[in-house]
PDB file of N, CA and C in Angstrom:
ATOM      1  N   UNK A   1     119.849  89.434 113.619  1.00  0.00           N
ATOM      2  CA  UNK A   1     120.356  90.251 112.523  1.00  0.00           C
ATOM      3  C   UNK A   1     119.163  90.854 111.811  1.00  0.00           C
ATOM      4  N   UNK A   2     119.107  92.072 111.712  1.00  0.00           N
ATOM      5  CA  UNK A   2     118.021  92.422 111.367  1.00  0.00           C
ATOM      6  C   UNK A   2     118.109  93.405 109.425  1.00  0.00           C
ATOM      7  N   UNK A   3     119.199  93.337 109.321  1.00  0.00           N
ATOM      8  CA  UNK A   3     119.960  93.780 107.652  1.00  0.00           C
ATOM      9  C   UNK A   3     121.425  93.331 107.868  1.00  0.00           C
ATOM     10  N   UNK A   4     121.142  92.715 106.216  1.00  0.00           N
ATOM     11  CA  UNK A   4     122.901  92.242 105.774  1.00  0.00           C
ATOM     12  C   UNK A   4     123.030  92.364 104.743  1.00  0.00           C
ATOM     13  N   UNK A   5     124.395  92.732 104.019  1.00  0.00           N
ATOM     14  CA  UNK A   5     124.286  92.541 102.904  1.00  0.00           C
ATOM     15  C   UNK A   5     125.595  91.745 103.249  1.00  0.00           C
ATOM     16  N   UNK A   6     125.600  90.664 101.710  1.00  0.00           N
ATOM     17  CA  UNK A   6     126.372  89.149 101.837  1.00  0.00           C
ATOM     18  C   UNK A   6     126.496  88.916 100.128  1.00  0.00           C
ATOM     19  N   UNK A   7     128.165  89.111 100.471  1.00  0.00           N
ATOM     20  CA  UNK A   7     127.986  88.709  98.510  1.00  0.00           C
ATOM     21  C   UNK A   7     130.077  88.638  98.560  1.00  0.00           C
ATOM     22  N   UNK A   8     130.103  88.577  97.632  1.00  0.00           N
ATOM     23  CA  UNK A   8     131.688  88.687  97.120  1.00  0.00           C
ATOM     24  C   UNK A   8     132.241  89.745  96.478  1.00  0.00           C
ATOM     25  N   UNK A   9     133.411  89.944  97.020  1.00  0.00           N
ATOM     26  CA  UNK A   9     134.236  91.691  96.271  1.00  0.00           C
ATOM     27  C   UNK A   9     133.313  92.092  94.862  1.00  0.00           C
ATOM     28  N   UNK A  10     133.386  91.149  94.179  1.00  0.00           N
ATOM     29  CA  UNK A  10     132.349  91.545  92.639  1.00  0.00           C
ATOM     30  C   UNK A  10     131.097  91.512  92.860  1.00  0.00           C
ATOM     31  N   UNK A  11     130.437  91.490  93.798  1.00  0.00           N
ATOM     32  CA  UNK A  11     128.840  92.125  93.813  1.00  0.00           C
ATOM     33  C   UNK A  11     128.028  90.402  93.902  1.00  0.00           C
ATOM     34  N   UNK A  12     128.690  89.217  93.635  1.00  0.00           N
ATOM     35  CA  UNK A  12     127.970  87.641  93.487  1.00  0.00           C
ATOM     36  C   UNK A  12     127.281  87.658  94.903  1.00  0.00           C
ATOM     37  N   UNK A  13     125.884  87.080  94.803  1.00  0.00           N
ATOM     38  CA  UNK A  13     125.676  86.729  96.090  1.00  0.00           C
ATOM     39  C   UNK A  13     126.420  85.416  96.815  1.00  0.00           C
ATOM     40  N   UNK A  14     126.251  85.440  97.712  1.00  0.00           N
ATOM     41  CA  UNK A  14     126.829  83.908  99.112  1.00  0.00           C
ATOM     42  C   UNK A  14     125.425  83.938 100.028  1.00  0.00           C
ATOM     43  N   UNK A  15     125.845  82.765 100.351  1.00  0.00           N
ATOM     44  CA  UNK A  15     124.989  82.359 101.275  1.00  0.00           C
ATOM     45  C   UNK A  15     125.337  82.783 102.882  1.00  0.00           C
ATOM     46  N   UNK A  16     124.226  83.143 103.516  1.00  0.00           N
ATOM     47  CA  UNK A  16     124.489  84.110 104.443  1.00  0.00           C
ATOM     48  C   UNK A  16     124.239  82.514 105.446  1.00  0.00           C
ATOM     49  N   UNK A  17     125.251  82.568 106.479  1.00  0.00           N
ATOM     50  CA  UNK A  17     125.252  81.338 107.647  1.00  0.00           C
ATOM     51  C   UNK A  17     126.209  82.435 109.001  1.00  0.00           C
ATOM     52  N   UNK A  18     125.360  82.122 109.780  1.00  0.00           N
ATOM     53  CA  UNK A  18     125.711  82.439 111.365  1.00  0.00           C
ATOM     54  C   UNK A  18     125.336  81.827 112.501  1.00  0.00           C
ATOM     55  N   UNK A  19     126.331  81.457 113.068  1.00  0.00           N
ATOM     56  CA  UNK A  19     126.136  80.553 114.540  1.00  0.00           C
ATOM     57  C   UNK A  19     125.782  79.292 113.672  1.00  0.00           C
ATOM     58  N   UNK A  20     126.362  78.657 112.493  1.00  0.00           N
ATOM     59  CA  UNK A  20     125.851  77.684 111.884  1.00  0.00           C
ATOM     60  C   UNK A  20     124.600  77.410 111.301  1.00  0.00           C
ATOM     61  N   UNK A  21     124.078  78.176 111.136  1.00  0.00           N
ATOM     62  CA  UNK A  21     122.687  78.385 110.768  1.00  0.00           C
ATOM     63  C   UNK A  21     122.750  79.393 109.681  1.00  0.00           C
ATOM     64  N   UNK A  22     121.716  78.593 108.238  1.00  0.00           N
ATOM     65  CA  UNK A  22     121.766  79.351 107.369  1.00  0.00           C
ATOM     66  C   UNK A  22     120.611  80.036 107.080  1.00  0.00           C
ATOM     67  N   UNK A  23     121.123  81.679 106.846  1.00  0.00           N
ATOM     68  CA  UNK A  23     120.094  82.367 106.977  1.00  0.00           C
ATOM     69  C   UNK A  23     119.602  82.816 105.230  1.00  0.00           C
ATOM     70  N   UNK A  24     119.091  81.894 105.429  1.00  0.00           N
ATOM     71  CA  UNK A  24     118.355  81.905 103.905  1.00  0.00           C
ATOM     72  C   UNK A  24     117.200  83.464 103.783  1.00  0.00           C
ATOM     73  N   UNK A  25     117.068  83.552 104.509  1.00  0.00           N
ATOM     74  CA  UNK A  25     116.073  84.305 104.427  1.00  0.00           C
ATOM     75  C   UNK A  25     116.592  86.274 103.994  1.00  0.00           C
ATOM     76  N   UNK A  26     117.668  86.158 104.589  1.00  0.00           N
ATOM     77  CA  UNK A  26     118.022  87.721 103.889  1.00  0.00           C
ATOM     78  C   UNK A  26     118.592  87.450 102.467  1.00  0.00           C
ATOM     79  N   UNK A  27     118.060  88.835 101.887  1.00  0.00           N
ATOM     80  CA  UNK A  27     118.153  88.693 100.475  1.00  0.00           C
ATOM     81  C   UNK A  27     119.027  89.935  99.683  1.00  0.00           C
ATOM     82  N   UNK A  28     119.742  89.849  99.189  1.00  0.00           N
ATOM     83  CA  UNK A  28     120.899  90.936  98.878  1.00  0.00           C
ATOM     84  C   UNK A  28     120.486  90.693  97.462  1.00  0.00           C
ATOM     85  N   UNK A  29     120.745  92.020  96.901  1.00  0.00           N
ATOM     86  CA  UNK A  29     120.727  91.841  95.559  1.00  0.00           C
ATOM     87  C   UNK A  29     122.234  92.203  94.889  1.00  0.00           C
ATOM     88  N   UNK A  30     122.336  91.183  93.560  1.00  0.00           N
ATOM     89  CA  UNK A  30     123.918  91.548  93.095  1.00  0.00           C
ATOM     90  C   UNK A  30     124.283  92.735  92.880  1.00  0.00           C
ATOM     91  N   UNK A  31     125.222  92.891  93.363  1.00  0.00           N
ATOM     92  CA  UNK A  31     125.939  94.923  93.567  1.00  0.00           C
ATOM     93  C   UNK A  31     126.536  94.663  92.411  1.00  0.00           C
ATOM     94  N   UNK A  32     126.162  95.281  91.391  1.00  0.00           N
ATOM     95  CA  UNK A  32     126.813  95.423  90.078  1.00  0.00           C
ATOM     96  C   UNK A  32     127.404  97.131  89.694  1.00  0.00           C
ATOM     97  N   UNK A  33     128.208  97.144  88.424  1.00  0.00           N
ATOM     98  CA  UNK A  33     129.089  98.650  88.640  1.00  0.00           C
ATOM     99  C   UNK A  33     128.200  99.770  87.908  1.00  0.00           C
ATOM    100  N   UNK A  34     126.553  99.088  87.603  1.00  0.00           N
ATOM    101  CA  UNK A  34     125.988  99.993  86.409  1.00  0.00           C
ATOM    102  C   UNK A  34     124.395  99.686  87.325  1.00  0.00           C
ATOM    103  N   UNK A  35     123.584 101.060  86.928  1.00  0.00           N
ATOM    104  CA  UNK A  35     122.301 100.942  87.713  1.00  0.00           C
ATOM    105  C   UNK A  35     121.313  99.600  87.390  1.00  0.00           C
ATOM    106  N   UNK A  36     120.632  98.719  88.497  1.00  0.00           N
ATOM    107  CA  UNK A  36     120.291  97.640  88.207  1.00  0.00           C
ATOM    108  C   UNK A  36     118.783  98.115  88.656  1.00  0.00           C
ATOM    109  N   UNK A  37     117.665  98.126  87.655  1.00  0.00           N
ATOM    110  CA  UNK A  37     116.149  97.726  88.046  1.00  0.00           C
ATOM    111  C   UNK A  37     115.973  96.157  88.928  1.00  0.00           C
ATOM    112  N   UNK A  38     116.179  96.644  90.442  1.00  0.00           N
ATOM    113  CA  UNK A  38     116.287  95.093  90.870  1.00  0.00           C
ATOM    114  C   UNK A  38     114.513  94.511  91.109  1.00  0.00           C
ATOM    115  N   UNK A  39     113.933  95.334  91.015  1.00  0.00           N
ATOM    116  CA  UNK A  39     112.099  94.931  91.248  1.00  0.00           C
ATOM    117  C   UNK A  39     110.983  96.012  90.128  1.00  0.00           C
ATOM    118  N   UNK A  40     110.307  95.366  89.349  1.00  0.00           N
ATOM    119  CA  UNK A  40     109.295  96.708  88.502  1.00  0.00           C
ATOM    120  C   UNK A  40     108.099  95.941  88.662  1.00  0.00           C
ATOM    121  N   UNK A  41     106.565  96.394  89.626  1.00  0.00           N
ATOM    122  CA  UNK A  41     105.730  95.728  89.770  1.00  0.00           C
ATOM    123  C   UNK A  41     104.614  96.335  90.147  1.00  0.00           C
ATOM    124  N   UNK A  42     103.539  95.905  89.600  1.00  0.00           N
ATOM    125  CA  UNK A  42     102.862  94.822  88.956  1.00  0.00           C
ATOM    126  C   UNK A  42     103.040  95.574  87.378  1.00  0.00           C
ATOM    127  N   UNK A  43     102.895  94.526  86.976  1.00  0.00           N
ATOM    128  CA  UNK A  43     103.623  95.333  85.028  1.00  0.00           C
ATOM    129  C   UNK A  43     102.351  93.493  84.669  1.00  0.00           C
ATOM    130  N   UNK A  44     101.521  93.612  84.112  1.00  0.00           N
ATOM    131  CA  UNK A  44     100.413  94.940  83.772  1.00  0.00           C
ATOM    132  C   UNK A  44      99.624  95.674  84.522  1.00  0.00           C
ATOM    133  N   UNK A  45      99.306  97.202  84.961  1.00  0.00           N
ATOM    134  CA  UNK A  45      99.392  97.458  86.170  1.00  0.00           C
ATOM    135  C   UNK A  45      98.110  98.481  85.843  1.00  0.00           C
ATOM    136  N   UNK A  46      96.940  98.559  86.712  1.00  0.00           N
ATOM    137  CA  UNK A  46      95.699  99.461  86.448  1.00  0.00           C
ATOM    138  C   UNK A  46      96.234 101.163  86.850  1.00  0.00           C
ATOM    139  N   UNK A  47      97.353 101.566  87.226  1.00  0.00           N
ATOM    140  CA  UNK A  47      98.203 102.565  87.556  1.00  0.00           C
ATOM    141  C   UNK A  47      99.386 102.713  88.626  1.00  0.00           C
ATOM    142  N   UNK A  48      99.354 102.420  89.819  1.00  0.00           N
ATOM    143  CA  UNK A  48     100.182 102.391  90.291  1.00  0.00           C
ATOM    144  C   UNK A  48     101.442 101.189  90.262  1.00  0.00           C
ATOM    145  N   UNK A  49     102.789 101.778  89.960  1.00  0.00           N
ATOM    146  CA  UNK A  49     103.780 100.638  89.648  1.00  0.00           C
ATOM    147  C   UNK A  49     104.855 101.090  90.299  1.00  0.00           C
ATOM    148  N   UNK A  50     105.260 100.303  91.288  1.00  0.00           N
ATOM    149  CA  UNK A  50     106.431  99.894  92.241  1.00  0.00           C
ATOM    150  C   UNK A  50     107.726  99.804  91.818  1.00  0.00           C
ATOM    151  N   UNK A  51     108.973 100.373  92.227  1.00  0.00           N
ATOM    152  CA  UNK A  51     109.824 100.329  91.050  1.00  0.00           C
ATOM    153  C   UNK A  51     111.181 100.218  92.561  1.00  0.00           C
ATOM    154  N   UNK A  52     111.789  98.866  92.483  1.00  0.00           N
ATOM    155  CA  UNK A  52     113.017  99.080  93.039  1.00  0.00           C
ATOM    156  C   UNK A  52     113.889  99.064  92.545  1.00  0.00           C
ATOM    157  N   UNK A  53     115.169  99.811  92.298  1.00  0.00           N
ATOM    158  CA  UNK A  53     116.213  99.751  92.109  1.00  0.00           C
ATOM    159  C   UNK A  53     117.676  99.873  92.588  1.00  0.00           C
ATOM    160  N   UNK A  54     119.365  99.730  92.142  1.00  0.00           N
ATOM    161  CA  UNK A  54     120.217  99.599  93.093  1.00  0.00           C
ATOM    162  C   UNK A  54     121.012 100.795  92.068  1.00  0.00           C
ATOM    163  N   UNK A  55     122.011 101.714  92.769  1.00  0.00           N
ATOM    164  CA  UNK A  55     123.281 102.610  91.982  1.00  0.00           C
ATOM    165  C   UNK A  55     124.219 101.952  93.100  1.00  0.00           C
ATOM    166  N   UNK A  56     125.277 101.871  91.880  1.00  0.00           N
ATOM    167  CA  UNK A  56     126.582 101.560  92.624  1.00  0.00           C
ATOM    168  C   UNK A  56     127.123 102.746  92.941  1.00  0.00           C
ATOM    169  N   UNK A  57     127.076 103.809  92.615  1.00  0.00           N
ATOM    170  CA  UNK A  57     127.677 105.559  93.368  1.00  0.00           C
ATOM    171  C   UNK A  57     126.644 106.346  93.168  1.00  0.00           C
ATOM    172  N   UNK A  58     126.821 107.504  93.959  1.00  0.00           N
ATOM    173  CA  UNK A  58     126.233 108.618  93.988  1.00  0.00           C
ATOM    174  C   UNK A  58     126.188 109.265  92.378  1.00  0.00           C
ATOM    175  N   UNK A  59     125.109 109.511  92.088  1.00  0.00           N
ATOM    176  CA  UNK A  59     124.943 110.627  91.179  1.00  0.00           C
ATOM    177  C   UNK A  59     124.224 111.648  91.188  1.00  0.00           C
ATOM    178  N   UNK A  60     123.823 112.548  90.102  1.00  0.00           N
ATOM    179  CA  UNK A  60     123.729 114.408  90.586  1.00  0.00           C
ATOM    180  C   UNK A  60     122.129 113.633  90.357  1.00  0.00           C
ATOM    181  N   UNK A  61     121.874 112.851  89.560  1.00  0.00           N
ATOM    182  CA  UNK A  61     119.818 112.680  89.235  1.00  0.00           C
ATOM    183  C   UNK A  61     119.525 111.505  89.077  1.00  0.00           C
ATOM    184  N   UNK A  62     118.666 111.132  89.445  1.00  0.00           N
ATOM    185  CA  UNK A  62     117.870 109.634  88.868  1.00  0.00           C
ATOM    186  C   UNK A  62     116.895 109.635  88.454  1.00  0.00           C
ATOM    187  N   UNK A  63     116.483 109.927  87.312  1.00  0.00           N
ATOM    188  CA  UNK A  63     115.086 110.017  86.626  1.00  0.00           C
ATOM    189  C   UNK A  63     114.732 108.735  86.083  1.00  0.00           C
ATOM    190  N   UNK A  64     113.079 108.780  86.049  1.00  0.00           N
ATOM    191  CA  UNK A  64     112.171 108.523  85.541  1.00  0.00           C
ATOM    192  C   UNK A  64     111.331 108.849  84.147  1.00  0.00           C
ATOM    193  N   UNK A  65     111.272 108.478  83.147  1.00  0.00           N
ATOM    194  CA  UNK A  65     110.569 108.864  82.271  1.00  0.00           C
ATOM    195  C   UNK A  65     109.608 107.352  81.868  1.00  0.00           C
ATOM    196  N   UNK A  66     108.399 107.932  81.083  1.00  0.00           N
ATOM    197  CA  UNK A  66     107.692 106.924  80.638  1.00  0.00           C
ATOM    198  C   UNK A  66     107.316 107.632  79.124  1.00  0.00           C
ATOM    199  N   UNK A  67     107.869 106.395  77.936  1.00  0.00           N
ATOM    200  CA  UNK A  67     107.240 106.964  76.981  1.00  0.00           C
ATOM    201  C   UNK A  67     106.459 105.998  76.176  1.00  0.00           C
ATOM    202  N   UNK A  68     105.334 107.001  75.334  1.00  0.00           N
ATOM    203  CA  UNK A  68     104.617 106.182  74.602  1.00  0.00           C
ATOM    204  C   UNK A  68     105.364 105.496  73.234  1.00  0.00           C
ATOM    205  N   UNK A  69     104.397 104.609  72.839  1.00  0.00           N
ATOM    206  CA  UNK A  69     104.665 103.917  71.440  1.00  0.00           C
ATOM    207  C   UNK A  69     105.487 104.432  70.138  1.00  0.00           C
ATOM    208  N   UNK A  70     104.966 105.877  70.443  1.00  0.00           N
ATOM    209  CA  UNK A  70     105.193 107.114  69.453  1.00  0.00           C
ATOM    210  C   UNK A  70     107.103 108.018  69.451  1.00  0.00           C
ATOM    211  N   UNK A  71     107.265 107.364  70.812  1.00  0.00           N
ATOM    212  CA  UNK A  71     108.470 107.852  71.417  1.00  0.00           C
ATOM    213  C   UNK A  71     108.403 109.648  72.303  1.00  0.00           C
ATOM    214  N   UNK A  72     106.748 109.617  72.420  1.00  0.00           N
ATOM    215  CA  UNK A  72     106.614 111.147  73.311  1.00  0.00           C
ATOM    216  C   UNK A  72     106.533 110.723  74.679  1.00  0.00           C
ATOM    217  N   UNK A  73     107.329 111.751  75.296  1.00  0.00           N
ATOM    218  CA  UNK A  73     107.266 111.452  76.585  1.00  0.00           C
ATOM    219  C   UNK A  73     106.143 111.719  77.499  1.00  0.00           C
ATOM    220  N   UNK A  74     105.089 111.498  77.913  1.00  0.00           N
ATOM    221  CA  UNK A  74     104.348 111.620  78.647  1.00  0.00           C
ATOM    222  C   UNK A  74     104.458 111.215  80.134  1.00  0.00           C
ATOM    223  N   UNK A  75     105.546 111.087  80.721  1.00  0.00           N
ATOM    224  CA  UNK A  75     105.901 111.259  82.507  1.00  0.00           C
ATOM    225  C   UNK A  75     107.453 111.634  82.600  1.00  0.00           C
ATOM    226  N   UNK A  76     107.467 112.363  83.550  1.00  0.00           N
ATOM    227  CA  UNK A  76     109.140 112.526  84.350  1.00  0.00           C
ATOM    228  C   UNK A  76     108.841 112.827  85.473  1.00  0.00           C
ATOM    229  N   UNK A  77     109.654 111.685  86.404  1.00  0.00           N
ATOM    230  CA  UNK A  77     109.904 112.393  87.540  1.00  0.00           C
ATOM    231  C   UNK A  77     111.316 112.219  88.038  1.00  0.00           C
ATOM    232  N   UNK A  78     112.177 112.822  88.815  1.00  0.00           N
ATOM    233  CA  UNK A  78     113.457 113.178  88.903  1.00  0.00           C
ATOM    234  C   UNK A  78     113.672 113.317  90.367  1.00  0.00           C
ATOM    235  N   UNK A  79     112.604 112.485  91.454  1.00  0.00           N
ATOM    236  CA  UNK A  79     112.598 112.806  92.642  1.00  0.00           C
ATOM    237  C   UNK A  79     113.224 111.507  92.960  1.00  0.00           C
ATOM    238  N   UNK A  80     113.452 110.518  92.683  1.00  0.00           N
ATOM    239  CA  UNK A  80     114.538 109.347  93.269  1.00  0.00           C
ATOM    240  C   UNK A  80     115.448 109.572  94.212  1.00  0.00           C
ATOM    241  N   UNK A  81     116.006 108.995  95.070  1.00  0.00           N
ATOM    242  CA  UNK A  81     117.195 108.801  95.481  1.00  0.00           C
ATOM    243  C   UNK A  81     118.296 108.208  94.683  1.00  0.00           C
ATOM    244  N   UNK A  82     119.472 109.435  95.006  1.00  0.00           N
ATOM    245  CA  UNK A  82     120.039 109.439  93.732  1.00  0.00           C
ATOM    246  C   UNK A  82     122.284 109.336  94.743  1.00  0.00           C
ATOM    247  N   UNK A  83     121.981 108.589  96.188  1.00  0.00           N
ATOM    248  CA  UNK A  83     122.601 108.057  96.594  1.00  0.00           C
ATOM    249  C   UNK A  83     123.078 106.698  96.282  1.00  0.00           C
ATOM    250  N   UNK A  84     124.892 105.825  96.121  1.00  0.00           N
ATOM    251  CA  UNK A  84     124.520 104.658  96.119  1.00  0.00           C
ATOM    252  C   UNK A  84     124.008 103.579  96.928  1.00  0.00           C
ATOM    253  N   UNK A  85     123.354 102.689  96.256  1.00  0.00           N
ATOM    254  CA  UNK A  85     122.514 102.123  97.434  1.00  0.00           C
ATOM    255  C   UNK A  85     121.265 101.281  96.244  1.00  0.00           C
ATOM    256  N   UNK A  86     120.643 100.724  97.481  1.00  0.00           N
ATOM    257  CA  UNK A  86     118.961 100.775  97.155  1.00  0.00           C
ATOM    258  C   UNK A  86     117.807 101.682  97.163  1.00  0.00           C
ATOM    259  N   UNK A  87     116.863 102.094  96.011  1.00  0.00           N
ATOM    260  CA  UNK A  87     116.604 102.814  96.635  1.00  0.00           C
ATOM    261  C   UNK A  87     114.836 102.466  95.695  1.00  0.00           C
ATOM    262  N   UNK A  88     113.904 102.477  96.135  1.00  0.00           N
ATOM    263  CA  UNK A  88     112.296 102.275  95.916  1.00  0.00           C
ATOM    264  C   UNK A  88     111.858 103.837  95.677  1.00  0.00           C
ATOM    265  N   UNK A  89     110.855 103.186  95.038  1.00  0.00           N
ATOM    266  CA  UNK A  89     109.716 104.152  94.584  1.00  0.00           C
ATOM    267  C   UNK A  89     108.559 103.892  93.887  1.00  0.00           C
ATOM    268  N   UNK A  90     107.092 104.389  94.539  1.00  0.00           N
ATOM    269  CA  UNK A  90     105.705 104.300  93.772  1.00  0.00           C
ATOM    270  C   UNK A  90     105.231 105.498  92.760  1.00  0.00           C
ATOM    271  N   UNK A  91     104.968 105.142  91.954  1.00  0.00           N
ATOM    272  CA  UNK A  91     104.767 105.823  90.540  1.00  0.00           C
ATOM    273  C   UNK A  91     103.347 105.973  90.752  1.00  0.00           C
ATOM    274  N   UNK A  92     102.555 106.630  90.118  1.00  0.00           N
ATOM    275  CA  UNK A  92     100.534 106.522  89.380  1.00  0.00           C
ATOM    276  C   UNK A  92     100.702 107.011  87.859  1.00  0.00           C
ATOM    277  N   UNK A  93     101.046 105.747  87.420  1.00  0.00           N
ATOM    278  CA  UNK A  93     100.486 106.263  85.989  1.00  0.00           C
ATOM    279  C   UNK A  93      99.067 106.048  85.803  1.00  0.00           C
ATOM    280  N   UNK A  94      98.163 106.340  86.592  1.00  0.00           N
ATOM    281  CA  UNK A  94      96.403 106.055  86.242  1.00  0.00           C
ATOM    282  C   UNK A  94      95.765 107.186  85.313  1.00  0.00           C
ATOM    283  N   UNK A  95      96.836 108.305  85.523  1.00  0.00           N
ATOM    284  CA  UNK A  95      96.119 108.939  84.156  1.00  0.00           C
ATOM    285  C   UNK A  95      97.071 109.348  82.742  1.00  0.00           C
ATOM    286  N   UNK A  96      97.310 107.918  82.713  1.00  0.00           N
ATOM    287  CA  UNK A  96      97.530 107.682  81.111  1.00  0.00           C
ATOM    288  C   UNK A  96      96.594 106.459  80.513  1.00  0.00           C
ATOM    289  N   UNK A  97      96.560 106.818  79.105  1.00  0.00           N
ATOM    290  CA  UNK A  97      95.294 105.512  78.465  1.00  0.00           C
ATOM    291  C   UNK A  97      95.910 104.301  78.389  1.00  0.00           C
ATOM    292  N   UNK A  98      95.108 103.076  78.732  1.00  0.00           N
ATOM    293  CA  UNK A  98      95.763 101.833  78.375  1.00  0.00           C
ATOM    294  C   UNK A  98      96.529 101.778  77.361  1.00  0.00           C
ATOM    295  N   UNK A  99      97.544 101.395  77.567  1.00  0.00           N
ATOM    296  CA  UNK A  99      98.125 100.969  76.363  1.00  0.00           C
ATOM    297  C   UNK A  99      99.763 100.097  76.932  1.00  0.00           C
ATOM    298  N   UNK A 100     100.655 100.098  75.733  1.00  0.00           N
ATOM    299  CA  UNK A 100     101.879 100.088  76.033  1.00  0.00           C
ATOM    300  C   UNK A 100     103.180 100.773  76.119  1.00  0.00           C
ATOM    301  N   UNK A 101     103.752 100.916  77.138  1.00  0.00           N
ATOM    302  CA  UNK A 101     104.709 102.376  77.499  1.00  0.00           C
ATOM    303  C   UNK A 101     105.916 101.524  77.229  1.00  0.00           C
ATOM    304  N   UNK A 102     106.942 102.582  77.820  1.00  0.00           N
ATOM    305  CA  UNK A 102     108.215 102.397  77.970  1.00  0.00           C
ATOM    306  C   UNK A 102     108.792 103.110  79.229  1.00  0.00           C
ATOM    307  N   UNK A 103     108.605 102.263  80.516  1.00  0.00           N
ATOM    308  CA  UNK A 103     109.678 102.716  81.380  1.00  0.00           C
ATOM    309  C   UNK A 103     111.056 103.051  81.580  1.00  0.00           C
ATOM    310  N   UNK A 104     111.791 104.550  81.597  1.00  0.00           N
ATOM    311  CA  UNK A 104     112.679 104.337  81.375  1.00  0.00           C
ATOM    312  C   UNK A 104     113.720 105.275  82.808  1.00  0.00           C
ATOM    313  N   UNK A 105     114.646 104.019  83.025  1.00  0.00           N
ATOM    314  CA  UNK A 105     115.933 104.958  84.423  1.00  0.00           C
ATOM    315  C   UNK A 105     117.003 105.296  83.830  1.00  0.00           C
ATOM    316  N   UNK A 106     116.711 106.652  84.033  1.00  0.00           N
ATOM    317  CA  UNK A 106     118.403 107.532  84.004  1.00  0.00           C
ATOM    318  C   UNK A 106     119.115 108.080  84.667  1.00  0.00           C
ATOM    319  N   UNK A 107     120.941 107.365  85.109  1.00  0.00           N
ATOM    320  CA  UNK A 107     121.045 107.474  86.109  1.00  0.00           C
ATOM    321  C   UNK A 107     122.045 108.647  85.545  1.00  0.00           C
ATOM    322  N   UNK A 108     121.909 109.799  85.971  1.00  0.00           N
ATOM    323  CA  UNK A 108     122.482 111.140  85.411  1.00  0.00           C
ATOM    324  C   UNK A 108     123.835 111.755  86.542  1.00  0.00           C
ATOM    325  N   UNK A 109     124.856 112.090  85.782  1.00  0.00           N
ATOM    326  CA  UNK A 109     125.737 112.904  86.517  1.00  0.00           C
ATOM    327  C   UNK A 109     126.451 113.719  85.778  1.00  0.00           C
ATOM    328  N   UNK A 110     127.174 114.754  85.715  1.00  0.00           N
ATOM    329  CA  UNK A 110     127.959 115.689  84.595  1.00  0.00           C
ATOM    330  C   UNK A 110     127.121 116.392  83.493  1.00  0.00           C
ATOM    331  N   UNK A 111     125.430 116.008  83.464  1.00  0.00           N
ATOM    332  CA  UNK A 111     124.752 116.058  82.429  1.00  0.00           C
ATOM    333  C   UNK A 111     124.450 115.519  81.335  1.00  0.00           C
ATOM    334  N   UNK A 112     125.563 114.158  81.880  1.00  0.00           N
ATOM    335  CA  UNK A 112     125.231 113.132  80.737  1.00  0.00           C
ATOM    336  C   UNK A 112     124.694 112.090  82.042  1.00  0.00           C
ATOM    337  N   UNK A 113     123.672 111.166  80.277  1.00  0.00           N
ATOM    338  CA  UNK A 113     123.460 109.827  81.090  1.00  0.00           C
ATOM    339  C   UNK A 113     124.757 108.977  81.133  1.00  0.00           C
ATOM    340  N   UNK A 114     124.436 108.300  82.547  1.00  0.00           N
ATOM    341  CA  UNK A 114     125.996 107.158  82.890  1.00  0.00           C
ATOM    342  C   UNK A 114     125.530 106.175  82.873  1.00  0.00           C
ATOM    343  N   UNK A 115     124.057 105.870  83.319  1.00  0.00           N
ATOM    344  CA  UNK A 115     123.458 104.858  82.951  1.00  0.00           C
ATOM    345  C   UNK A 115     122.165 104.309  82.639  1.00  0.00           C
ATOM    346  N   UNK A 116     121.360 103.422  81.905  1.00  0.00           N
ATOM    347  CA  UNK A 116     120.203 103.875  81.502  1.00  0.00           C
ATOM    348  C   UNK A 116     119.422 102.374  81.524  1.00  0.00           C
ATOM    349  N   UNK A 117     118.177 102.369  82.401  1.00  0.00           N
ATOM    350  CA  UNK A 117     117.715 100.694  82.119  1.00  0.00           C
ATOM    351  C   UNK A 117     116.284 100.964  81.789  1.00  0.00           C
ATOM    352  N   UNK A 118     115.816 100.356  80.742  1.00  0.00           N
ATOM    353  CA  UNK A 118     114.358 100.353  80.039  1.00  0.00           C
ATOM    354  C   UNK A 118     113.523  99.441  80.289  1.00  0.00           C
ATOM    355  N   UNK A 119     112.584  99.517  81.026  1.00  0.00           N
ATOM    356  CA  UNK A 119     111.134  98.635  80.576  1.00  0.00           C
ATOM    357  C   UNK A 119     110.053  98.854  80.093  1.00  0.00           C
ATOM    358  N   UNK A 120     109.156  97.315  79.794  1.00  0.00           N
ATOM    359  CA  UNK A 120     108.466  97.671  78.872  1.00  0.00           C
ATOM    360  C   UNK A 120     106.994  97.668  80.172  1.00  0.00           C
ATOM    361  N   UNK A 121     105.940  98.364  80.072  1.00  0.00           N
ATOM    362  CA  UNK A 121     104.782  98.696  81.079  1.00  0.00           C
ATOM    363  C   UNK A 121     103.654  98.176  80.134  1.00  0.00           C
ATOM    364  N   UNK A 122     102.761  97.682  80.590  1.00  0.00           N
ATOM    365  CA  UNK A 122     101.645  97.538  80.074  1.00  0.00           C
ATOM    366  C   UNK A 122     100.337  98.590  80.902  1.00  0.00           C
ATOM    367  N   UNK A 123      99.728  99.430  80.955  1.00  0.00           N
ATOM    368  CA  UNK A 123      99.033  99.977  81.442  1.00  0.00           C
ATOM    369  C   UNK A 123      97.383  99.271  80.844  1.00  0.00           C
ATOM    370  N   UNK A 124      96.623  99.115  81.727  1.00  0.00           N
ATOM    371  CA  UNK A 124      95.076  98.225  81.199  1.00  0.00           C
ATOM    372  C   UNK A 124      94.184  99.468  81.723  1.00  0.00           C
TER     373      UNK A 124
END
């Protein structure tokens, strides 16, 4: 088996077993009905930061913004995959000054946000 996903009608994970054997080793993340930041890494990060996340449907955008302390935005990007699913992405914030940001996902459709998950970045 080389991909599974293994969980219950509501998105819970289960334990994945075949031919009696439990396959601990694949890893599903909970399918929930609202966008989930399922990985943000390395956070404190010298610039480049890894960002996985899951949409339960298709929407028209998935942005990216990063803002400062001040609440100005200093990054967008809007190139995500914006299918439901899993979907990754590498960022370079190396040219912004150390400090502390605010990562933020917006999962956009109709022109409104539908859903929105924030972190906090430490840039060194």
């Amino acid at each position: 088996i080389e991909k599974a996903v293994v969980g219950t009608p509501k998105g819970e994970k289960l334990a994945a077993i075949f031919s009696d054997k439990d396959l601990s080793g694949i890893e599903a993340i909970k399918q929930t009905d609202k966008l989930q930041v399922v990985k943000f890494w390395p956070n404190p990060t010298d610039g480049i930061v890894n960002l996985q996340y899951y949409l339960p449907e298709a929407m028209d955008a998935v942005v990216v913004s990063v803002f400062n302390l001040q609440g100005t935005r200093v990054m967008r990007n809007d190139s995500l995959k914006n299918t439901a699913g899993p979907g990754e992405k590498e960022f370079n914030l190396s040219n912004l000054t150390p400090g502390i940001y605010l990562f933020v996902v917006d999962a956009v459709r109709g022109g409104e946000i539908k859903h929105r998950e924030a972190k906090k970045i430490i840039i060194r």
